[in-house]
N, C-alpha and C. Protein backbone atom coordinates (compact mmCIF):
# COMPACT_ATOMS: atom_id res chain seq x y z
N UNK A 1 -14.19 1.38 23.20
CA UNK A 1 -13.60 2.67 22.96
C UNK A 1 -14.57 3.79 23.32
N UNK A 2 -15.83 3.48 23.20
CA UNK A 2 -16.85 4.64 23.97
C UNK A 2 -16.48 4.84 25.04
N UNK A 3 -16.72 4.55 25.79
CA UNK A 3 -16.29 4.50 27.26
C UNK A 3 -14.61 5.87 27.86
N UNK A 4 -13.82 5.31 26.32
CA UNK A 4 -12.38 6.23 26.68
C UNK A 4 -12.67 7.27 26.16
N UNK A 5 -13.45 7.68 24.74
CA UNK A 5 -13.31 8.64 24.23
C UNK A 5 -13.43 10.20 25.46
N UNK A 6 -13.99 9.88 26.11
CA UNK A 6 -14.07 11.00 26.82
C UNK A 6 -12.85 12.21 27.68
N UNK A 7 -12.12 10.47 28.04
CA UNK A 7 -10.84 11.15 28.19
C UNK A 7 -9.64 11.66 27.54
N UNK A 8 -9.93 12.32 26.09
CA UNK A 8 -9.51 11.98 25.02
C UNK A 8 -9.52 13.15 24.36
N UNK A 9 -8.81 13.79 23.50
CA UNK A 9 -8.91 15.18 23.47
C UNK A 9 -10.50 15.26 22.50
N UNK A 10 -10.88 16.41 22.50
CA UNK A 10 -12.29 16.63 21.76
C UNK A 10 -11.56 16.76 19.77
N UNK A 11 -13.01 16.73 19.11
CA UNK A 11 -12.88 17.52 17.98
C UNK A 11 -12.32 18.82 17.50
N UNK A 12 -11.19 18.95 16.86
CA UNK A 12 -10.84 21.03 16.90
C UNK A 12 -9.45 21.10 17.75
N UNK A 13 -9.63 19.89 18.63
CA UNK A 13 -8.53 20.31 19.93
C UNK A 13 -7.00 20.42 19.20
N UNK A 14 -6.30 21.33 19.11
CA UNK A 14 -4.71 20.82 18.57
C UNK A 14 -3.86 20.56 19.72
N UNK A 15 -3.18 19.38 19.00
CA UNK A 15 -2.30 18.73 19.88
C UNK A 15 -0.88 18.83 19.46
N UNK A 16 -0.48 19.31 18.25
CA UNK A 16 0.93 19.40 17.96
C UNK A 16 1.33 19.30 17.02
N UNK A 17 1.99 19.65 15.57
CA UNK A 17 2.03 19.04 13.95
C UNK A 17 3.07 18.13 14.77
N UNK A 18 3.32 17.29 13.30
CA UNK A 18 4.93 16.96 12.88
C UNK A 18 5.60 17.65 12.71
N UNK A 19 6.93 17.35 12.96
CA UNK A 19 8.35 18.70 12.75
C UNK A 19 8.66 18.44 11.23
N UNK A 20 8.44 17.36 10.63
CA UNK A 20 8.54 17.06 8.92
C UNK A 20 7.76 15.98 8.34
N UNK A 21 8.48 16.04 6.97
CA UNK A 21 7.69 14.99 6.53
C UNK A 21 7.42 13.59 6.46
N UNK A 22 8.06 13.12 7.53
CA UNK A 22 8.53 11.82 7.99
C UNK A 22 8.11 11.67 9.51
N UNK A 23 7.58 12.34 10.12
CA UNK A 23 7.38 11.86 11.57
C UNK A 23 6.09 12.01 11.69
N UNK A 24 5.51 11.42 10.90
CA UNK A 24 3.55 11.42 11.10
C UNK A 24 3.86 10.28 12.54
N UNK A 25 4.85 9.29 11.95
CA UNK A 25 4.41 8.14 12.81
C UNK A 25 5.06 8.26 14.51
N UNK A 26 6.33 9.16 14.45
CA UNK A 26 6.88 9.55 16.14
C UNK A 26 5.70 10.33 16.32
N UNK A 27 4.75 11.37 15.45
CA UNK A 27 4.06 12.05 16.06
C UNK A 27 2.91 11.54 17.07
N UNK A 28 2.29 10.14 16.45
CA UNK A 28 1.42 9.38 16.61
C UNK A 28 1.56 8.84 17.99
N UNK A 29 3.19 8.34 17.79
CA UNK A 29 3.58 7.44 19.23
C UNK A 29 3.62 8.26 20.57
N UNK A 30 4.27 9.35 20.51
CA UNK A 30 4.60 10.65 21.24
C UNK A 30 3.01 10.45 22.11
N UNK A 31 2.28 11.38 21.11
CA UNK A 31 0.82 11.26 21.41
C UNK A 31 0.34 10.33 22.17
N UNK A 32 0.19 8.82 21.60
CA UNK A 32 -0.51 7.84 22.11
C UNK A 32 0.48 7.30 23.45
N UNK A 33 1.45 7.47 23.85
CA UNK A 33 2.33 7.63 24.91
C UNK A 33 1.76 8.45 25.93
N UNK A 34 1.63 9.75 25.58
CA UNK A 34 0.87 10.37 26.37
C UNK A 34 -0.23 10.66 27.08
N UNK A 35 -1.09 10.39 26.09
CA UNK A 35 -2.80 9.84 26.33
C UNK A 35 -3.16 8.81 27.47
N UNK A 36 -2.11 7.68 27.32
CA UNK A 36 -2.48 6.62 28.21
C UNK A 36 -1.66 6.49 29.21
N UNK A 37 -1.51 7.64 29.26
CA UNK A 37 -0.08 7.32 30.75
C UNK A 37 0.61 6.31 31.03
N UNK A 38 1.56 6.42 29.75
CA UNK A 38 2.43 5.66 29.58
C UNK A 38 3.72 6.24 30.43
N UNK A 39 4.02 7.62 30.78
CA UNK A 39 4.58 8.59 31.61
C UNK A 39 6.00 8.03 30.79
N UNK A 40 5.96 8.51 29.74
CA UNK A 40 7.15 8.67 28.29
C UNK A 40 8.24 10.19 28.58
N UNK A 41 9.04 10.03 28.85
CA UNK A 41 9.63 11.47 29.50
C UNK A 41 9.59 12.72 28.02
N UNK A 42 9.93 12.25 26.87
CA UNK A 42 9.14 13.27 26.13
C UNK A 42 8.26 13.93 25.83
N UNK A 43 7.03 13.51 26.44
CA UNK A 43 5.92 13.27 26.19
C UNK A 43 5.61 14.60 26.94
N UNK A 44 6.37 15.67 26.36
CA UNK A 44 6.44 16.89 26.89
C UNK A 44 5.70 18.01 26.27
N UNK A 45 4.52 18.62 26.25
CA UNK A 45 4.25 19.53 25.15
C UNK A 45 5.49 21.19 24.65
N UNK A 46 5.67 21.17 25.52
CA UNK A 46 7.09 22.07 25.35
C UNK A 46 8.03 21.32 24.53
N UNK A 47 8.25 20.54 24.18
CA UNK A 47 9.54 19.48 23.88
C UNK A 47 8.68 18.84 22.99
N UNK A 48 7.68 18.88 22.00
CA UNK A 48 7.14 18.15 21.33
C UNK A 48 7.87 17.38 19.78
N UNK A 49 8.63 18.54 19.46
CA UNK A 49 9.39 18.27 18.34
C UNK A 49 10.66 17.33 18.93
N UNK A 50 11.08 17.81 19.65
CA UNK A 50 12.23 16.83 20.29
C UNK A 50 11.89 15.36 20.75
N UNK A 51 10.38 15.17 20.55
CA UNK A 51 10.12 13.96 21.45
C UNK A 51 9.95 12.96 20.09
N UNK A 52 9.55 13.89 19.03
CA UNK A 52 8.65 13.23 17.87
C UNK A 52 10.53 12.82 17.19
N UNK A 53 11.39 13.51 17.13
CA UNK A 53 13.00 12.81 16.79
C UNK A 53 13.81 11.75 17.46
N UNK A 54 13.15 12.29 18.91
CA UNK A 54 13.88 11.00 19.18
C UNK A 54 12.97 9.27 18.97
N UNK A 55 12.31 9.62 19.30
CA UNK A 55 10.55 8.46 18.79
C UNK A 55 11.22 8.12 17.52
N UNK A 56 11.52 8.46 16.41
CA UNK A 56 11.84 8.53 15.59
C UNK A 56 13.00 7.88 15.22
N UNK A 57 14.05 8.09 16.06
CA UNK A 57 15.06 7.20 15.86
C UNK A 57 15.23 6.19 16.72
N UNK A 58 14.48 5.96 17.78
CA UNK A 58 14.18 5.09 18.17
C UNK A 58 13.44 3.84 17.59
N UNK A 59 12.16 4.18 16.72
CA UNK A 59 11.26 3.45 16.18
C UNK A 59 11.87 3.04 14.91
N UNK A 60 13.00 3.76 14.31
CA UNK A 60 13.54 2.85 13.42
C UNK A 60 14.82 2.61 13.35
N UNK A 61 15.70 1.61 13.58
CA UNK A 61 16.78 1.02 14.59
C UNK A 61 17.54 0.67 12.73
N UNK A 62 16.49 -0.27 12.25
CA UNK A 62 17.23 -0.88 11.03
C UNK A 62 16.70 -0.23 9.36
N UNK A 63 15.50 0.47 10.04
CA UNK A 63 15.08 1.27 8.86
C UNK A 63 15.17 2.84 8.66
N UNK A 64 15.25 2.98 7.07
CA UNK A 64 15.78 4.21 7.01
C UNK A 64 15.04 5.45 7.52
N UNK A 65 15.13 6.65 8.47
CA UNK A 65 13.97 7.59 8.67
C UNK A 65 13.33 8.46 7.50
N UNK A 66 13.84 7.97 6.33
CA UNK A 66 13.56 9.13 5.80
C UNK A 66 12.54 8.50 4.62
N UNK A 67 12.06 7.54 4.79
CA UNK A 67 10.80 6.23 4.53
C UNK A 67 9.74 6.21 5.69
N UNK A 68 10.04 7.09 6.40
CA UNK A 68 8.83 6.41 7.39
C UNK A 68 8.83 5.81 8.78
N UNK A 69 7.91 5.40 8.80
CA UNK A 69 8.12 4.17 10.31
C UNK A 69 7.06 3.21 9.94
N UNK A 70 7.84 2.20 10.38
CA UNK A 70 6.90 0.70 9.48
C UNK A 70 5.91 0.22 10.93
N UNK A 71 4.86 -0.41 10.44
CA UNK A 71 4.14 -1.09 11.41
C UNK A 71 4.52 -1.66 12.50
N UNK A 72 6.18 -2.51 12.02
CA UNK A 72 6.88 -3.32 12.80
C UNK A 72 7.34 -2.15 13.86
N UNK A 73 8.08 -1.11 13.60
CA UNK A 73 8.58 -0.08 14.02
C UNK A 73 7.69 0.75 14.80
N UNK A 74 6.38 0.46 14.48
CA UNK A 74 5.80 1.56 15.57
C UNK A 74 5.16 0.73 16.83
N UNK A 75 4.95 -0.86 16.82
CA UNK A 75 5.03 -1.81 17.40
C UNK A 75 5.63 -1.73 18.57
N UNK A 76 6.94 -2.38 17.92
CA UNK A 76 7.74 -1.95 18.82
C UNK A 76 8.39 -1.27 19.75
N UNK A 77 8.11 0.37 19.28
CA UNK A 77 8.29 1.15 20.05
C UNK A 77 7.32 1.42 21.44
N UNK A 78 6.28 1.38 21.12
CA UNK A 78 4.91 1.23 21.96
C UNK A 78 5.10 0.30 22.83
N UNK A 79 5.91 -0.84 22.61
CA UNK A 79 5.83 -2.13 23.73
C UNK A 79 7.08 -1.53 24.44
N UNK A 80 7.90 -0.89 23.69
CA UNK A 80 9.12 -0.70 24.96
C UNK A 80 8.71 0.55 25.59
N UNK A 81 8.02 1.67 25.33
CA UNK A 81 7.71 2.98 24.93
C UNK A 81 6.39 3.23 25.64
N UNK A 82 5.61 3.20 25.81
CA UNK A 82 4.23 3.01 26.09
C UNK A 82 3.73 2.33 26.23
N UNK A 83 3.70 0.73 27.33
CA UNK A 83 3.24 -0.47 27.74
C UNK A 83 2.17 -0.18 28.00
N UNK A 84 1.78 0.86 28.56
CA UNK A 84 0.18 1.01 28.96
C UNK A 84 -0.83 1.15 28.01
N UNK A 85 -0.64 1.21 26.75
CA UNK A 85 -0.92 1.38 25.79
C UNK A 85 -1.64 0.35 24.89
N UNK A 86 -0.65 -0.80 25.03
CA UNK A 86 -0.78 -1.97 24.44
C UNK A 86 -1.36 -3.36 25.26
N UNK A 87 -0.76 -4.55 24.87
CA UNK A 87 0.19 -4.41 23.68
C UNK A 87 -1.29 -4.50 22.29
N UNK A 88 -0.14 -4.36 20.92
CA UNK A 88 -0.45 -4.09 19.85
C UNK A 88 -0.68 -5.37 18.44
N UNK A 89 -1.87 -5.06 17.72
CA UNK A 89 -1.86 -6.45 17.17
C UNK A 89 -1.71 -5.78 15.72
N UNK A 90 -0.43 -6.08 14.81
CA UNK A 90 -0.71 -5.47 13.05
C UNK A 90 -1.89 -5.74 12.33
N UNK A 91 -2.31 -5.51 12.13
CA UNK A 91 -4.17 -5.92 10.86
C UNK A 91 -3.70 -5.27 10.00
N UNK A 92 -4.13 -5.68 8.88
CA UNK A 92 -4.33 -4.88 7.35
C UNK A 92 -5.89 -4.67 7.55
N UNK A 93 -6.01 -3.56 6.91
CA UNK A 93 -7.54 -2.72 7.23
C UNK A 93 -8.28 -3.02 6.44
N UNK A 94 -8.54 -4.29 6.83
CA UNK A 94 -10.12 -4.56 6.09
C UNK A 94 -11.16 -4.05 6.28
N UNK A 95 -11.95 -4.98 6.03
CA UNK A 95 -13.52 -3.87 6.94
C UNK A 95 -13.50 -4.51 8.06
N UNK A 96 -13.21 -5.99 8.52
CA UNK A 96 -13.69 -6.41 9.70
C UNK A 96 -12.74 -5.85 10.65
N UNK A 97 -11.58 -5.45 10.35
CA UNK A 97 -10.45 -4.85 10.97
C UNK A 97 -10.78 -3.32 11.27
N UNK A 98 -11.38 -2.54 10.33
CA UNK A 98 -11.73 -1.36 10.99
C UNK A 98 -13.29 -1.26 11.96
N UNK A 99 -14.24 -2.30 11.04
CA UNK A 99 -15.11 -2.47 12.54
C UNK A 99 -14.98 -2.89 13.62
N UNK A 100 -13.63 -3.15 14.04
CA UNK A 100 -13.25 -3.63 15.40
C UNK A 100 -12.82 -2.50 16.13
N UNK A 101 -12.74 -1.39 15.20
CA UNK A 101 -11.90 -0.19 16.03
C UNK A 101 -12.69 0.19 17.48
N UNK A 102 -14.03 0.49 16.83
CA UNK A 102 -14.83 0.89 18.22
C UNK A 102 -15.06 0.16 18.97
N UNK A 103 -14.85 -0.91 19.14
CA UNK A 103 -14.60 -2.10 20.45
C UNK A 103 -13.23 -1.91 21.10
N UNK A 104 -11.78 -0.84 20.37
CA UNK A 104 -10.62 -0.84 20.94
C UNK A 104 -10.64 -0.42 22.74
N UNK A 105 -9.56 -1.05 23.07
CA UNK A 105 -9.22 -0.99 24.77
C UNK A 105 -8.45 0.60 24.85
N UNK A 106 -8.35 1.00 23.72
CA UNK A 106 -7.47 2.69 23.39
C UNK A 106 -7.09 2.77 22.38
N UNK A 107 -6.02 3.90 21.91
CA UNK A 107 -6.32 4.72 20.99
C UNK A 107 -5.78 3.61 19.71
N UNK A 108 -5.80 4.16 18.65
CA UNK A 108 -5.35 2.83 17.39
C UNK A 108 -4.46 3.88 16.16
N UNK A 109 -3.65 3.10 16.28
CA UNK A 109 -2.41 4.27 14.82
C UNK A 109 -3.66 3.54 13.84
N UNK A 110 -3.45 4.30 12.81
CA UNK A 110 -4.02 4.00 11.68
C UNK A 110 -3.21 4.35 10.35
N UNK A 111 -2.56 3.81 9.83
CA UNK A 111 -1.91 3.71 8.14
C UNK A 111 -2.72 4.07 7.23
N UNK A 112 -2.53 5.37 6.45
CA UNK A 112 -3.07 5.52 5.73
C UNK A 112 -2.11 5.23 4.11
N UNK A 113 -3.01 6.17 2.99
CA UNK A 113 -1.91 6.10 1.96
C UNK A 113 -2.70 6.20 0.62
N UNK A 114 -2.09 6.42 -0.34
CA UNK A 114 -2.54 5.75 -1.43
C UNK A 114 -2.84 4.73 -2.08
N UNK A 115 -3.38 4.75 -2.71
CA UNK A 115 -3.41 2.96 -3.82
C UNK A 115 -2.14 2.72 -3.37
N UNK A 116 -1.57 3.06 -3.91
CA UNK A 116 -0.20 2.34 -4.27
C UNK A 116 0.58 2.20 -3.47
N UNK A 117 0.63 3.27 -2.17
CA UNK A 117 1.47 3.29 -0.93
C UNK A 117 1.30 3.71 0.13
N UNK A 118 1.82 3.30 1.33
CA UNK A 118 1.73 3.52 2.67
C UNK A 118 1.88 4.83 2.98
N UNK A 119 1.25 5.54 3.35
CA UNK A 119 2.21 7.42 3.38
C UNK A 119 1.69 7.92 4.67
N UNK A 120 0.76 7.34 5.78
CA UNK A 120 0.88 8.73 6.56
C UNK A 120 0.18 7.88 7.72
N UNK A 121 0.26 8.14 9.10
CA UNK A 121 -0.07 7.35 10.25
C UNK A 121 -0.79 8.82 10.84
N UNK A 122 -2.18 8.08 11.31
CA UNK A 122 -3.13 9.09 12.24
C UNK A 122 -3.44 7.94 13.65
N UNK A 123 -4.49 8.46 14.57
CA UNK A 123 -4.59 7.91 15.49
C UNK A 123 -5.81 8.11 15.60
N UNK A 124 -6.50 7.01 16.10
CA UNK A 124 -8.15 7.60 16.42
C UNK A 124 -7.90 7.19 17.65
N UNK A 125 -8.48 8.24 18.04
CA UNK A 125 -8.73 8.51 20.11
C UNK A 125 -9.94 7.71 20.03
N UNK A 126 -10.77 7.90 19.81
CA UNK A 126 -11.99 7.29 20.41
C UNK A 126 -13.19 7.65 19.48
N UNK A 127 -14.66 7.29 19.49
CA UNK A 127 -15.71 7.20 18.83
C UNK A 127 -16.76 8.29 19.72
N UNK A 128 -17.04 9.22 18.55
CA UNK A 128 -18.51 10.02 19.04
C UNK A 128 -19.59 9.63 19.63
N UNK A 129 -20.57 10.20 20.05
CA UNK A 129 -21.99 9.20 19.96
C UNK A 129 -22.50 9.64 18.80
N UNK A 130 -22.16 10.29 18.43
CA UNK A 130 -22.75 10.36 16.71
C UNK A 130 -22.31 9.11 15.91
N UNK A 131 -21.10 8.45 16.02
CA UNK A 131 -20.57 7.63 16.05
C UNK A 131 -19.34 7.73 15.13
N UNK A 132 -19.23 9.13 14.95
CA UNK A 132 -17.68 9.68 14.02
C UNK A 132 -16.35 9.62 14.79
N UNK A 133 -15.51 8.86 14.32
CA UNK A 133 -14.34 8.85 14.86
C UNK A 133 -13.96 10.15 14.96
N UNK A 134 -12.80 10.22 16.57
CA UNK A 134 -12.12 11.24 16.56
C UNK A 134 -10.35 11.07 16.39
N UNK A 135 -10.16 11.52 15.39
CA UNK A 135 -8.71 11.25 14.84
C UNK A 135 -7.60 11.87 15.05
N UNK A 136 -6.46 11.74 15.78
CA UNK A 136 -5.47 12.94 15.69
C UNK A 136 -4.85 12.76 14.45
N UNK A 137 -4.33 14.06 13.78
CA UNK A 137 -3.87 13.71 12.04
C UNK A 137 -2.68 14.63 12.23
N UNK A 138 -1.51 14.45 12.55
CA UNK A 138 -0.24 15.02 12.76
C UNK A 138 0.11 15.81 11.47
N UNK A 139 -0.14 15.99 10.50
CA UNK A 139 -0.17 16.82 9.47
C UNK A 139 -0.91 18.22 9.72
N UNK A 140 -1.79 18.19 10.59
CA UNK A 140 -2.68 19.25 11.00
C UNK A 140 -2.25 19.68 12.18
N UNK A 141 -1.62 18.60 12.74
CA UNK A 141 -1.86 18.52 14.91
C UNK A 141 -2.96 18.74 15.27
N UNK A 142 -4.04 18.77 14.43
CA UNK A 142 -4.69 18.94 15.50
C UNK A 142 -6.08 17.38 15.03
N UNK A 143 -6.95 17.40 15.76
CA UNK A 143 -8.12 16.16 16.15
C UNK A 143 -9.07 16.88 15.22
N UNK A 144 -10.05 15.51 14.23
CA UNK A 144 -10.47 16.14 13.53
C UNK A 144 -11.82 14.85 13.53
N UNK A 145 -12.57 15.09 12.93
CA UNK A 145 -14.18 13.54 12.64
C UNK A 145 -14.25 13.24 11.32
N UNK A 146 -14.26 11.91 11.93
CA UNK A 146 -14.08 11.02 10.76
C UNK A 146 -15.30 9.81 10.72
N UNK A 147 -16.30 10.21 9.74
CA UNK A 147 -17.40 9.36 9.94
C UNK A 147 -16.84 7.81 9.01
N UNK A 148 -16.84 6.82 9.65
CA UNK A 148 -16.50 6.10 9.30
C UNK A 148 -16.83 4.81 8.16
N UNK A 149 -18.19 5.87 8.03
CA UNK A 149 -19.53 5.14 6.51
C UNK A 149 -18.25 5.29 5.55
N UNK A 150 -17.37 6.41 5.30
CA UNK A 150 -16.34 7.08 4.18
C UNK A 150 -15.48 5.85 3.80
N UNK A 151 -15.36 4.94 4.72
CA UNK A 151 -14.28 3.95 4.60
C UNK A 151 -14.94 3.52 4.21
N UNK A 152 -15.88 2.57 4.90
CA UNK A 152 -16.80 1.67 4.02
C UNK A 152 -17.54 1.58 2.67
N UNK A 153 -17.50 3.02 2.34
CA UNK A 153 -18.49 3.49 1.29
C UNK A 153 -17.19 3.51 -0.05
N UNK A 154 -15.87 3.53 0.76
CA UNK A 154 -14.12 3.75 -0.16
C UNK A 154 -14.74 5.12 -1.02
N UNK A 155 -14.87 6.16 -0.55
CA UNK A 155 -15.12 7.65 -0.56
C UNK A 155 -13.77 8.30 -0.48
N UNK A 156 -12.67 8.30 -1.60
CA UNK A 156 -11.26 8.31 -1.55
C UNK A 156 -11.15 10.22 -1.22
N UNK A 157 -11.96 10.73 -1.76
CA UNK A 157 -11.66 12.57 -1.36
C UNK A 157 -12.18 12.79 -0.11
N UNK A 158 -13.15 12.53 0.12
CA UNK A 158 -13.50 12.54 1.85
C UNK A 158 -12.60 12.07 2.55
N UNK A 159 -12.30 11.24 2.25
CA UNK A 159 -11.43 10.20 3.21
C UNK A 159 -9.77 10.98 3.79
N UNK A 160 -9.71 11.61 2.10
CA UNK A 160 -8.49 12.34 2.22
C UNK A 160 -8.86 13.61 2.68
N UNK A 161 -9.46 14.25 2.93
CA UNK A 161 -9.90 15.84 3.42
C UNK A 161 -9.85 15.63 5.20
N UNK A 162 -10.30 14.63 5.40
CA UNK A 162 -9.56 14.12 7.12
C UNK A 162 -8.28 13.79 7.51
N UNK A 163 -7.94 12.78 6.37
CA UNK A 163 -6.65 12.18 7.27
C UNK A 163 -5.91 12.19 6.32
N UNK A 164 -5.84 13.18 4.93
CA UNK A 164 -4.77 13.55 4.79
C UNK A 164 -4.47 12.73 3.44
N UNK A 165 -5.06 11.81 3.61
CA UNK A 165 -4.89 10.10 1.94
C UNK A 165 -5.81 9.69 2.12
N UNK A 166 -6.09 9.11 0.98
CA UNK A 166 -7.08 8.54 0.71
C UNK A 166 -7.71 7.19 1.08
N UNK A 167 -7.01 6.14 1.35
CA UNK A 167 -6.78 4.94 1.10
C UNK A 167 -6.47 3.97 2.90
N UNK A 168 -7.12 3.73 3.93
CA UNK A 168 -6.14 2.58 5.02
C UNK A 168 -5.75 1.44 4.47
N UNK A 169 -4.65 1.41 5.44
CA UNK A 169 -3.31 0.31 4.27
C UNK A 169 -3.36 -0.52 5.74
N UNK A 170 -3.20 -0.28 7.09
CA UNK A 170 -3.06 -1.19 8.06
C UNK A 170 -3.27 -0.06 9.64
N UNK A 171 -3.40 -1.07 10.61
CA UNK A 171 -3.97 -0.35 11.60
C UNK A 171 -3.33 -1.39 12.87
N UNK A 172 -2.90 -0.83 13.94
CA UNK A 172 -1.98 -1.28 15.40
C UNK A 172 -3.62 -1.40 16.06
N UNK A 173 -4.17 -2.90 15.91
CA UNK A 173 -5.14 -3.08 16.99
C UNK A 173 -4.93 -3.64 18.74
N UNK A 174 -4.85 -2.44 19.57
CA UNK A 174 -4.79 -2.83 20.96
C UNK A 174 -5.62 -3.76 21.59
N UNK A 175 -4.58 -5.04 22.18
CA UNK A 175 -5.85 -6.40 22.18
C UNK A 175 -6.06 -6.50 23.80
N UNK A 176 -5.56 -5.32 24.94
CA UNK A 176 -6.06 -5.32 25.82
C UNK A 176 -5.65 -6.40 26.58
N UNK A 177 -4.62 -7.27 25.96
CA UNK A 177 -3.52 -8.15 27.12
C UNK A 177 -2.43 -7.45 27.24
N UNK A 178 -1.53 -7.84 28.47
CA UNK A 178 -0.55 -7.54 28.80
C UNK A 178 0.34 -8.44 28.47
């Protein structure tokens, strides 16, 4: 992932909110569609809200939108949606699962949430040489650093002052096959 970060938006950069409180995860896909030239016809910055609804009802076929978008669901969409992207492997975010991030082939959704629940999907573009992740956090739109000692250290207010919750619940690791 060193190697990509470059092509990758910087720290500060805004890239777009969510249109509500339910499309952290079209926001994510939209995005990571775009990034890797996946050439997604929404993938419009003019049309950003329109891209993040239809993503949206696309990514959830059998589940309700107004829950979210499930791991399975953002999966999926990415393999039909953004092939260049993937494909995508589900992990629950352990530690060995998030120290794999900076070895990723591109960008990685990341599940965040509370103890208790799944609540909000970010994306890390790529790794600093400082070695702070750079995160897009669709609650903000815009890319923000995320030193990644915070996870390890389970630093639940830091953690949430980046990406929004406290807590990674699971993470879309790109395994760089086709």
């Amino acid at each position: 992932m060193d190697d990509e970060a470059s092509r990758y938006p910087a720290v500060g950069t805004l890239l777009g909110g969510q249109v509500d409180g339910v499309t952290c995860g079209p926001s994510v896909l939209v995005v990571t569609a775009a990034l890797t030239g996946s050439g997604w016809p929404g993938a419009v910055a003019g049309r950003f809200a329109a891209a993040q609804r239809t993503a949206h009802r696309q990514a959830n076929r059998l589940w309700p939108r107004a829950l979210g978008t499930t791991p399975w669901g953002m999966r999926a969409w990415l393999r039909r949606h953004a092939p260049a992207a993937g494909p995508f492997r589900i992990r629950p975010a352990t530690r060995d699962a998030l120290a794999a991030v900076p070895a990723a082939v591109g960008p990685v959704p990341l599940l965040v949430g509370s103890r208790w629940l799944p609540r909000h999907w970010v994306l890390v573009l790529g790794i600093d040489d400082d070695g702070r992740w750079r995160v897009y956090e669709p609650g903000s739109g815009r890319v923000r650093a995320l030193d990644p000692g915070l996870l390890r250290r389970a630093d639940p207010t830091a953690v949430a002052a980046v990406l929004g919750w406290p807590r990674p619940w699971c993470l879309l690791l790109p395994t760089g096959r086709a």
